[in-house]
N, C-alpha and C. Protein backbone atom coordinates (compact mmCIF):
# COMPACT_ATOMS: atom_id res chain seq x y z
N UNK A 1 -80.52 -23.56 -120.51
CA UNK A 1 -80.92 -22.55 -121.47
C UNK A 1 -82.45 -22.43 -121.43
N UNK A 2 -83.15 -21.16 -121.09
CA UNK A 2 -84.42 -21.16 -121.52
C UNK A 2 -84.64 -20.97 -122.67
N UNK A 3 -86.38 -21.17 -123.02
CA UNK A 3 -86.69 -20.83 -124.10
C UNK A 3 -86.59 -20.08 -124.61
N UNK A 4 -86.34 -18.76 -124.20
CA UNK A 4 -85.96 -17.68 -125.00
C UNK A 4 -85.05 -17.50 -125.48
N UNK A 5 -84.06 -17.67 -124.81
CA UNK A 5 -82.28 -18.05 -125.30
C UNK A 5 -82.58 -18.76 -126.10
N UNK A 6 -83.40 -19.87 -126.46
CA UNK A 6 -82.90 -20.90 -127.41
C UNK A 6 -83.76 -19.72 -128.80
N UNK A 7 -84.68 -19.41 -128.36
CA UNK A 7 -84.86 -18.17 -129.96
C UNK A 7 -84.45 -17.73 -130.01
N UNK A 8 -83.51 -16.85 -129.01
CA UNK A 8 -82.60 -15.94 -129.61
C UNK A 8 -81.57 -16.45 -130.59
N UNK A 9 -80.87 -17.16 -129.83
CA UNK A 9 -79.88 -17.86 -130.23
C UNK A 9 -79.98 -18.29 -132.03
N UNK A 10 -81.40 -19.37 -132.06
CA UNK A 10 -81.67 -19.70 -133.38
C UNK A 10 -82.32 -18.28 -134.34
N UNK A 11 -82.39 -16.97 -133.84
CA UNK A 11 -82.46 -16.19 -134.73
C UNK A 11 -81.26 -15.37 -134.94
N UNK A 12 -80.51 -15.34 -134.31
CA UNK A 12 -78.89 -14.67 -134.54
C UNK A 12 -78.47 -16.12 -135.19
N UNK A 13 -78.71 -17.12 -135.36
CA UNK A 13 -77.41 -17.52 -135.77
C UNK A 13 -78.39 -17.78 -137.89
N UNK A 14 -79.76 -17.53 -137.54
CA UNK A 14 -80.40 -17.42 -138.73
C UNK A 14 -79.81 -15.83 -139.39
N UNK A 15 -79.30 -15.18 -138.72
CA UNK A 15 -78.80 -13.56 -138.89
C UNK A 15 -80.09 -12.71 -139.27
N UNK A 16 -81.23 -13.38 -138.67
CA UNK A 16 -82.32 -12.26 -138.54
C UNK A 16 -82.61 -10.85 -137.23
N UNK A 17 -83.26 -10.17 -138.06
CA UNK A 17 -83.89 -9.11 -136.85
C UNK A 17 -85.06 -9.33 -136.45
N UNK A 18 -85.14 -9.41 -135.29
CA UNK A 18 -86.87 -9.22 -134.32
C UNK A 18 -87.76 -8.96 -135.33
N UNK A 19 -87.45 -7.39 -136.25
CA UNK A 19 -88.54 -7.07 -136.76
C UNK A 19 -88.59 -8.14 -137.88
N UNK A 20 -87.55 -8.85 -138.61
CA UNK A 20 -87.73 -9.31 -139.52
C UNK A 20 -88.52 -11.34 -139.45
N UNK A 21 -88.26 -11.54 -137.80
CA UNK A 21 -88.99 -12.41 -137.84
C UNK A 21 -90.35 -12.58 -137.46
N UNK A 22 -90.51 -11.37 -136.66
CA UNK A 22 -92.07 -10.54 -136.65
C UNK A 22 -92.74 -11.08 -137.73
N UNK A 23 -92.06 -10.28 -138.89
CA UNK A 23 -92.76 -10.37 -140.48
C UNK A 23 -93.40 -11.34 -140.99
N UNK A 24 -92.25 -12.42 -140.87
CA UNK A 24 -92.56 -13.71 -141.33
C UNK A 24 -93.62 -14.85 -141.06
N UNK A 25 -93.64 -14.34 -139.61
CA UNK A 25 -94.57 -15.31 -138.55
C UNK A 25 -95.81 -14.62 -138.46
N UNK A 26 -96.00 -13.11 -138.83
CA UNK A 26 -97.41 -12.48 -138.60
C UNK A 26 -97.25 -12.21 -137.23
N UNK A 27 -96.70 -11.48 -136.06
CA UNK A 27 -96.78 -11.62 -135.11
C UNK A 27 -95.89 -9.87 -134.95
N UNK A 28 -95.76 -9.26 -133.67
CA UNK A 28 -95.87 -7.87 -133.65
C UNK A 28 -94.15 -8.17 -133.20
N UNK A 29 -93.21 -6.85 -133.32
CA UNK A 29 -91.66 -7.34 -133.04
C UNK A 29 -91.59 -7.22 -131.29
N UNK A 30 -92.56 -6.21 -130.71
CA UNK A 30 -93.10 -6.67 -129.34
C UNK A 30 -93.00 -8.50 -129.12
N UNK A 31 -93.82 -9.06 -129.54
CA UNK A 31 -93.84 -10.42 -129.36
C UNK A 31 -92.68 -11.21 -129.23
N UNK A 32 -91.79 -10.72 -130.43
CA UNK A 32 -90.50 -11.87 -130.31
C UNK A 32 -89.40 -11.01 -128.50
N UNK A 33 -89.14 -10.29 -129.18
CA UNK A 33 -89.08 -9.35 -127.71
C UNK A 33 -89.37 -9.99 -126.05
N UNK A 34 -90.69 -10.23 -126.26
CA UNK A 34 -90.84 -10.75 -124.64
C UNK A 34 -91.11 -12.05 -124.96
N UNK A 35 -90.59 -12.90 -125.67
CA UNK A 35 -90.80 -14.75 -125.88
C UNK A 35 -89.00 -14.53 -125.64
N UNK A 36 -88.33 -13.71 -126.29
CA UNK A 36 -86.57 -14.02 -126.26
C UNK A 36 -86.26 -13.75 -124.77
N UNK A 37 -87.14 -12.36 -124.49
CA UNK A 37 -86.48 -12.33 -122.99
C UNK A 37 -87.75 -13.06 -121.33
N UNK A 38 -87.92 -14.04 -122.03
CA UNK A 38 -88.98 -14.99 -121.14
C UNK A 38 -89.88 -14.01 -120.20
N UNK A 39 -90.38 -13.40 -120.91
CA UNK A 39 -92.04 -12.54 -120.30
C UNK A 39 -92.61 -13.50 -120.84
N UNK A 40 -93.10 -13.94 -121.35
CA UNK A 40 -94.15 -14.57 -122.10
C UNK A 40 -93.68 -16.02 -123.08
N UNK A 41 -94.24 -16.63 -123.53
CA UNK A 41 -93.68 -17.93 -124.21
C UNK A 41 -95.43 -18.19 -125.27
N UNK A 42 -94.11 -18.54 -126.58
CA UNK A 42 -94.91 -18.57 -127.84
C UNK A 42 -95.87 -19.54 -127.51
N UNK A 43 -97.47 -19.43 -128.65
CA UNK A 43 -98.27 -20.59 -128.10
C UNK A 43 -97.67 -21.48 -129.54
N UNK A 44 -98.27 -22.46 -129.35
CA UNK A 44 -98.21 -23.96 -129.82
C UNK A 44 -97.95 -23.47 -131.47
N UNK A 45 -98.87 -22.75 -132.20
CA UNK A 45 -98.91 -22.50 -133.21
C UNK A 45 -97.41 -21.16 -134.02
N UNK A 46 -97.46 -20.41 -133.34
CA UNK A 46 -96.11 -19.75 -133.20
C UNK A 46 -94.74 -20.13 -133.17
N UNK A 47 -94.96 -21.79 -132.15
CA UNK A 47 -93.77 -22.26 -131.79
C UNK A 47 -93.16 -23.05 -132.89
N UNK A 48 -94.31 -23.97 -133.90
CA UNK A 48 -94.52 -24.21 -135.38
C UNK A 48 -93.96 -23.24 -136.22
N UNK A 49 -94.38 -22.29 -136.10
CA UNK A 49 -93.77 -21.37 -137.09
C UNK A 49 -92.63 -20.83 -136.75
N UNK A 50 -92.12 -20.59 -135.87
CA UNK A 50 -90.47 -20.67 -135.40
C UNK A 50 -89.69 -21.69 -136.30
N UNK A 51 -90.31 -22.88 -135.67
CA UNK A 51 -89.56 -24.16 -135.83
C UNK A 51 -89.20 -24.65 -137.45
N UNK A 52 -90.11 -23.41 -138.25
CA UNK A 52 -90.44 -24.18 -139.47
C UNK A 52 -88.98 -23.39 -140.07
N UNK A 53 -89.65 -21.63 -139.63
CA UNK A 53 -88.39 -20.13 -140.08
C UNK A 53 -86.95 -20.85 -139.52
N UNK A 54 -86.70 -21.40 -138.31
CA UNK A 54 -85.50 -21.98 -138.38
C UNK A 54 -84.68 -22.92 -138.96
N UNK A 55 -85.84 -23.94 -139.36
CA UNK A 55 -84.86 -24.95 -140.08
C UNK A 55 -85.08 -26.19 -138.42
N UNK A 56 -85.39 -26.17 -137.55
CA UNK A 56 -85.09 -27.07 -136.26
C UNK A 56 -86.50 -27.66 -135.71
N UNK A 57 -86.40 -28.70 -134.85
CA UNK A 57 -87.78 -29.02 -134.22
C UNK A 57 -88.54 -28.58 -133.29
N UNK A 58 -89.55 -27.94 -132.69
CA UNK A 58 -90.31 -27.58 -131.59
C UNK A 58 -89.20 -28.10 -130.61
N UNK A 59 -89.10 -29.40 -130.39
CA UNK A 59 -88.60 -29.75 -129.60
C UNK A 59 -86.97 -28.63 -129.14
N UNK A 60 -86.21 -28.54 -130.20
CA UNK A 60 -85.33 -27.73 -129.75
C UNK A 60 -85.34 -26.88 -129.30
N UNK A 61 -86.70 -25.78 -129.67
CA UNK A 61 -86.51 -24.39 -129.07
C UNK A 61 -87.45 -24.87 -127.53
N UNK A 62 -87.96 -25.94 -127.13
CA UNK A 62 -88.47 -26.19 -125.55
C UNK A 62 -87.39 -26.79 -124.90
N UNK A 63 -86.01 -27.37 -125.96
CA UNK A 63 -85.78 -28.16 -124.84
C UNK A 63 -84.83 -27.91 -124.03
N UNK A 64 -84.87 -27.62 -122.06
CA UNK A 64 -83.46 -26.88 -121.43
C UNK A 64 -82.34 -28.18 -121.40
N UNK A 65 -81.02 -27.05 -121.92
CA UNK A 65 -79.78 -28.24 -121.23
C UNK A 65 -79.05 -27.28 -120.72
């Protein structure tokens, strides 16, 4: 699983929208967009604030199985 899958994943199963986790994090719905479909990957501080909006650890949304 890449990283993006693993946000996707933890924002469908949070039953959010792109735009709505945009919101939360301060970040444009562009952004979640190309971090879900691996153009790009959140920095350090972003990945925090994922980790926090999900409920899970950094570690989960880096880690492939």
């Amino acid at each position: 699983m890449t990283i993006g899958e693993a946000l996707k994943n933890h924002r469908v199963t949070q039953q959010m929208s792109q735009e709505e986790v945009a919101t939360k994090i301060l970040v444009t719905r562009t952004s979640i967009s190309n971090w879900e479909t691996d153009k790009t990957v959140p920095d350090s501080l972003n990945l925090l604030k994922l980790s926090i909006l999900y409920g899970c650890s950094v570690d989960e949304l880096l880690k492939k199985e």
